[in-house]
N, C-alpha and C. Protein backbone atom coordinates (compact mmCIF):
# COMPACT_ATOMS: atom_id res chain seq x y z
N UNK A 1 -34.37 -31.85 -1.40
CA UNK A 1 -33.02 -31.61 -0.91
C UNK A 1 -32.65 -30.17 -1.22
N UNK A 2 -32.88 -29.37 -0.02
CA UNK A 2 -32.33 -27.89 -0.57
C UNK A 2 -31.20 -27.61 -0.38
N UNK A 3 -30.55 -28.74 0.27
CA UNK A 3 -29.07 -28.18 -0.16
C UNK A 3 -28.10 -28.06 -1.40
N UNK A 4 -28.75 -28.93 -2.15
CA UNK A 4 -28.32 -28.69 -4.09
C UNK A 4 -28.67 -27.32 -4.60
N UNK A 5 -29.93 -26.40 -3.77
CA UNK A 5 -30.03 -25.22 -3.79
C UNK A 5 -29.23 -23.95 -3.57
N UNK A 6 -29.11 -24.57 -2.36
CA UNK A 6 -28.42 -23.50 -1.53
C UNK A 6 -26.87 -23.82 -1.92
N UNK A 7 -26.21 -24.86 -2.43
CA UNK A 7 -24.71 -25.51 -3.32
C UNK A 7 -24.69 -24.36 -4.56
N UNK A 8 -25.55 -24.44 -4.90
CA UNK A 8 -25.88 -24.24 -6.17
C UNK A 8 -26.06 -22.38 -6.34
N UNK A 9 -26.35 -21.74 -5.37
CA UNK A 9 -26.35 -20.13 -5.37
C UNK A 9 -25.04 -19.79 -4.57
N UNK A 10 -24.54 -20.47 -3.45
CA UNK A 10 -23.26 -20.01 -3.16
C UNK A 10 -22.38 -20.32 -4.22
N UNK A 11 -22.04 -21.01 -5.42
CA UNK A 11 -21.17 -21.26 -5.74
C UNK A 11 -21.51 -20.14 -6.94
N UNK A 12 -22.88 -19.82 -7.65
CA UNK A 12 -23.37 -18.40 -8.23
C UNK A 12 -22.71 -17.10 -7.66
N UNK A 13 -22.92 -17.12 -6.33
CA UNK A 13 -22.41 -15.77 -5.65
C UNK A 13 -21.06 -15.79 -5.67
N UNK A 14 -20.49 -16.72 -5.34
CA UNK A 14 -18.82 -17.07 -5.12
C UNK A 14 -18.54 -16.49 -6.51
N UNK A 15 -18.99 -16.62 -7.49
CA UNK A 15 -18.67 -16.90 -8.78
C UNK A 15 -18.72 -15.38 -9.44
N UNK A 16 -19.78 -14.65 -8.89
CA UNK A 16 -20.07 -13.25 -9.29
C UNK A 16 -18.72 -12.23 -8.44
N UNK A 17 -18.44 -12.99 -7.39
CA UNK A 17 -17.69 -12.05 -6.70
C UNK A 17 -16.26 -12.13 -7.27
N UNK A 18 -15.73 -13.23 -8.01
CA UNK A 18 -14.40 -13.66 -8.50
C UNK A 18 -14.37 -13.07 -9.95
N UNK A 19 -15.10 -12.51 -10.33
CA UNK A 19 -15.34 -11.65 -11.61
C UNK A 19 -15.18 -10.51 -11.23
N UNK A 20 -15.73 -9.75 -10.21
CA UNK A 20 -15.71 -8.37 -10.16
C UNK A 20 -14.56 -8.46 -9.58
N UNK A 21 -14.38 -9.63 -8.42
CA UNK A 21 -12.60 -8.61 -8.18
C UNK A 21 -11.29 -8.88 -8.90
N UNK A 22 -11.63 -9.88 -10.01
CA UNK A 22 -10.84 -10.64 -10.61
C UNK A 22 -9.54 -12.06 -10.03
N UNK A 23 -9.96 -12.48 -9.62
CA UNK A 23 -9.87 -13.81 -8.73
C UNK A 23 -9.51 -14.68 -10.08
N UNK A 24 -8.43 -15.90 -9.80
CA UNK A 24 -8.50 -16.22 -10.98
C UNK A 24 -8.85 -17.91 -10.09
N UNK A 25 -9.03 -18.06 -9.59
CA UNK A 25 -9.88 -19.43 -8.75
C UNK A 25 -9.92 -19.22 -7.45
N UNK A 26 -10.91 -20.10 -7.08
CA UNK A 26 -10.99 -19.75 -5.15
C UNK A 26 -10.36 -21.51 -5.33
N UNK A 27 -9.59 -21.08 -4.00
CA UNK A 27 -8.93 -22.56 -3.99
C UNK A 27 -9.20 -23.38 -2.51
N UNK A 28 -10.27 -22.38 -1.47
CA UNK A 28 -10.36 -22.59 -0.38
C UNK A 28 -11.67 -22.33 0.02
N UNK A 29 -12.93 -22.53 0.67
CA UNK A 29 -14.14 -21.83 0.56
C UNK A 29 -14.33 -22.10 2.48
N UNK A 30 -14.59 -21.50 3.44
CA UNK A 30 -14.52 -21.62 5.12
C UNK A 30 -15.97 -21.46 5.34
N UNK A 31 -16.88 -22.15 5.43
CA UNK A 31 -18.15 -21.92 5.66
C UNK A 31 -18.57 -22.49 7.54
N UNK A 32 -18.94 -21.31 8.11
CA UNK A 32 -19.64 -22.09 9.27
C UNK A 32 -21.32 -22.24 9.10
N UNK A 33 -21.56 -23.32 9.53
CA UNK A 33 -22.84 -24.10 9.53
C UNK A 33 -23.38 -24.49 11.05
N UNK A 34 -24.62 -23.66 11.21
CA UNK A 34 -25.50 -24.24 12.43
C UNK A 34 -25.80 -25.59 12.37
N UNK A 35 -26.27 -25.87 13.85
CA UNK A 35 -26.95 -27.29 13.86
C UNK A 35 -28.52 -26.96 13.40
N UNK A 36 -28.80 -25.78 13.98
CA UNK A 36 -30.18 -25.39 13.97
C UNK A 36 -30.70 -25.10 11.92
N UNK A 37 -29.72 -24.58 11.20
CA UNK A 37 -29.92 -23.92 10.01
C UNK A 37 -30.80 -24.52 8.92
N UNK A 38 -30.87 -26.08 9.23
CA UNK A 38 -31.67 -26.68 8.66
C UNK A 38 -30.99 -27.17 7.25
N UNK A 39 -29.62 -27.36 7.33
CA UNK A 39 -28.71 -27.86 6.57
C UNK A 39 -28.31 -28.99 6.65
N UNK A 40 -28.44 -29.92 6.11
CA UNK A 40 -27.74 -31.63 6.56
C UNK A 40 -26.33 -31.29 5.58
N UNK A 41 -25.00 -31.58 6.89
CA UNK A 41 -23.89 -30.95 5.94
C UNK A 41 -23.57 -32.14 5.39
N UNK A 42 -23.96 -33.65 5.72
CA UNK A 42 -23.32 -34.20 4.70
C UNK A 42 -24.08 -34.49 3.32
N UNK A 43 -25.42 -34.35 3.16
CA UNK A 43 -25.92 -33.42 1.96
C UNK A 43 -25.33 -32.34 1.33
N UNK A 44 -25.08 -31.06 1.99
CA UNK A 44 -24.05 -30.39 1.10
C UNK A 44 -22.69 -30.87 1.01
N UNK A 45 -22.22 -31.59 1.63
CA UNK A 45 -21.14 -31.70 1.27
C UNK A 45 -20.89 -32.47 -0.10
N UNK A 46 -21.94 -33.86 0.16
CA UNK A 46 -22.11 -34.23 -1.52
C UNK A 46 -22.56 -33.37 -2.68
N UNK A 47 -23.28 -32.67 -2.56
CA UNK A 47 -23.84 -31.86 -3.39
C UNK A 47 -22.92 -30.53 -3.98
N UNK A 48 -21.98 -29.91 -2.55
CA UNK A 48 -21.08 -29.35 -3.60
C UNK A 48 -20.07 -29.10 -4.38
N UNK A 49 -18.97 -30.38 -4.57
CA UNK A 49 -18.12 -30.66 -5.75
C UNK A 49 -19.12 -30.92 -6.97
N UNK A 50 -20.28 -31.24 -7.14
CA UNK A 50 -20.83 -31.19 -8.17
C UNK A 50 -21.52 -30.34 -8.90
N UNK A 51 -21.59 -29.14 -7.77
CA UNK A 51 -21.94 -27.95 -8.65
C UNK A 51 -20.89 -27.28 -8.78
N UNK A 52 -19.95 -27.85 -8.43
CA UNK A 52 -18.70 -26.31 -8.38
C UNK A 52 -17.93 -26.56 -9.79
N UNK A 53 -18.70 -28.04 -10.60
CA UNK A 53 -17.98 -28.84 -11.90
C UNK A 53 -17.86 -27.81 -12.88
N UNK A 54 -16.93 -27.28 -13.63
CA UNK A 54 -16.78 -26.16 -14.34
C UNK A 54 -16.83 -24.87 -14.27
N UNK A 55 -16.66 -24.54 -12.89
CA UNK A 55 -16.74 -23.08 -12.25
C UNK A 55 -15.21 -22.99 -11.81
N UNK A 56 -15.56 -21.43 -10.91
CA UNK A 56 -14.22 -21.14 -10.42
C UNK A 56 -13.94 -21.81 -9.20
N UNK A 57 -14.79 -22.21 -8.88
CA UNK A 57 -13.95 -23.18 -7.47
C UNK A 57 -14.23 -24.52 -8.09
N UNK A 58 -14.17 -24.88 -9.09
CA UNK A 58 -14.25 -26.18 -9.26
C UNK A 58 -13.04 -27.38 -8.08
N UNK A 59 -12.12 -27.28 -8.33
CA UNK A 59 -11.06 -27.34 -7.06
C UNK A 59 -10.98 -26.83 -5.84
N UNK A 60 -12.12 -25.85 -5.57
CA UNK A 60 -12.08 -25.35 -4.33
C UNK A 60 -12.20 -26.35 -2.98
N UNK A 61 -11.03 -26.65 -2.02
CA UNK A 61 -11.34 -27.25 -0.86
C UNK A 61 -12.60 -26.69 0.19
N UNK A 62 -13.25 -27.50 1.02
CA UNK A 62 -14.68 -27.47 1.27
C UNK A 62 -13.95 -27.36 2.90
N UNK A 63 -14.32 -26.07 3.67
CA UNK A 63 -13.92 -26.28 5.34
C UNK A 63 -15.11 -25.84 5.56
N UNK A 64 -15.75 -26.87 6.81
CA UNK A 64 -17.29 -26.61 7.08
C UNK A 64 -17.10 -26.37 9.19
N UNK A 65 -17.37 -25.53 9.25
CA UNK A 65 -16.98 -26.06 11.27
C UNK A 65 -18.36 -25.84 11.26
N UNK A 66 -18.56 -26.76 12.42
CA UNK A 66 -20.55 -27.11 12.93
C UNK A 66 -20.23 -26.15 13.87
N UNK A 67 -21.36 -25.80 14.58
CA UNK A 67 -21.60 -25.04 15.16
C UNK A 67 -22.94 -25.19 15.98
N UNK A 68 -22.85 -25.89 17.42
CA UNK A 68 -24.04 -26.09 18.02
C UNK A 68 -24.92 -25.26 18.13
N UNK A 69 -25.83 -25.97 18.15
CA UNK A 69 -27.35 -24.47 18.33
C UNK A 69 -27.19 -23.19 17.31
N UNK A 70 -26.12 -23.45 16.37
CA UNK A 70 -26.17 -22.16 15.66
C UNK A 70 -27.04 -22.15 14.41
N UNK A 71 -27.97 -21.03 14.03
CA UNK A 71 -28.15 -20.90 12.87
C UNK A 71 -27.93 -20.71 11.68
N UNK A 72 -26.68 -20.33 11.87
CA UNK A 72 -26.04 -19.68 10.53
C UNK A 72 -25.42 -20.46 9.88
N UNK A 73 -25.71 -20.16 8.37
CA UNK A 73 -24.73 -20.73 7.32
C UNK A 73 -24.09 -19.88 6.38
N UNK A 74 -22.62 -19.82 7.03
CA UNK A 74 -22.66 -17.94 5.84
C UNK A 74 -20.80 -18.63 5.64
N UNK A 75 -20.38 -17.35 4.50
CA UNK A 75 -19.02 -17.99 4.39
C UNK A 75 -17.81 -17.28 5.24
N UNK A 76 -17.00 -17.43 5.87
CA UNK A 76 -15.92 -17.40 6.72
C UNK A 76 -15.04 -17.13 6.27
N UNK A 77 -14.65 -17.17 5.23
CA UNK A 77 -12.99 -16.87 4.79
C UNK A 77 -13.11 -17.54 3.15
N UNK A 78 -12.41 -17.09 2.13
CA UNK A 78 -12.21 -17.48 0.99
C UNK A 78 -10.91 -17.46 0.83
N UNK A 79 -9.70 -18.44 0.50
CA UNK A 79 -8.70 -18.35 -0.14
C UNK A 79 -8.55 -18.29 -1.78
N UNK A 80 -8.22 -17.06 -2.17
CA UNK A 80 -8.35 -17.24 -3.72
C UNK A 80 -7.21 -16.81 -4.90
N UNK A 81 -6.45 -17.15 -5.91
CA UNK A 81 -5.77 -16.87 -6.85
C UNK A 81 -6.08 -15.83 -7.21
C-alpha cells in the first residue's frame, strides 16, 4: 500500500513548510488526484488522519477532487493558522 507512503511524506513536507513559514496548524489540505496516478483515494484517505496523529495538521480537513485521466497528485491550496 503506497499510499501510507506517499500519506506519510506529504504530511513530512506539509510539516517542513509550517516551520519555515511559521504556520501554527494547517486546518485545510486541497489535493487534486488523477485517476491515472496510481493512487486508490480511498486508501489514502484512510491512511491519512493516521499519519497526520500528532503533527501539524493533525485536524487538518482532507479535500481530494478526482480528476479523470489525470495524473497528478500534488497539493492545491492549504488553509493554515
Amino acid at each position: 500500500m503506497h499510499e501510507l507512503s506517499l500519506a506519510t511524506a506529504l504530511v513530512e513536507q506539509v510539516a517542513e513548510i509550517a516551520v519555515r513559514e511559521k504556520f501554527e496548524r494547517v486546518v485545510k489540505i486541497h489535493l487534486e488526484l488523477g485517476e491515472l496516478s496510481g493512487v486508490d483515494r480511498h486508501c489514502f484517505e484512510f491512511c491519512f488522519p493516521e499519519v497526520c496523529k500528532g503533527s501539524i495538521l493533525e485536524e487538518a480537513q482532507l479535500i481530494l477532487d478526482f480528476v479523470k485521466l489525470g495524473r497528478d497528485f500534488r497539493i492545491i491550496d492549504l488553509d493554515v493558522l
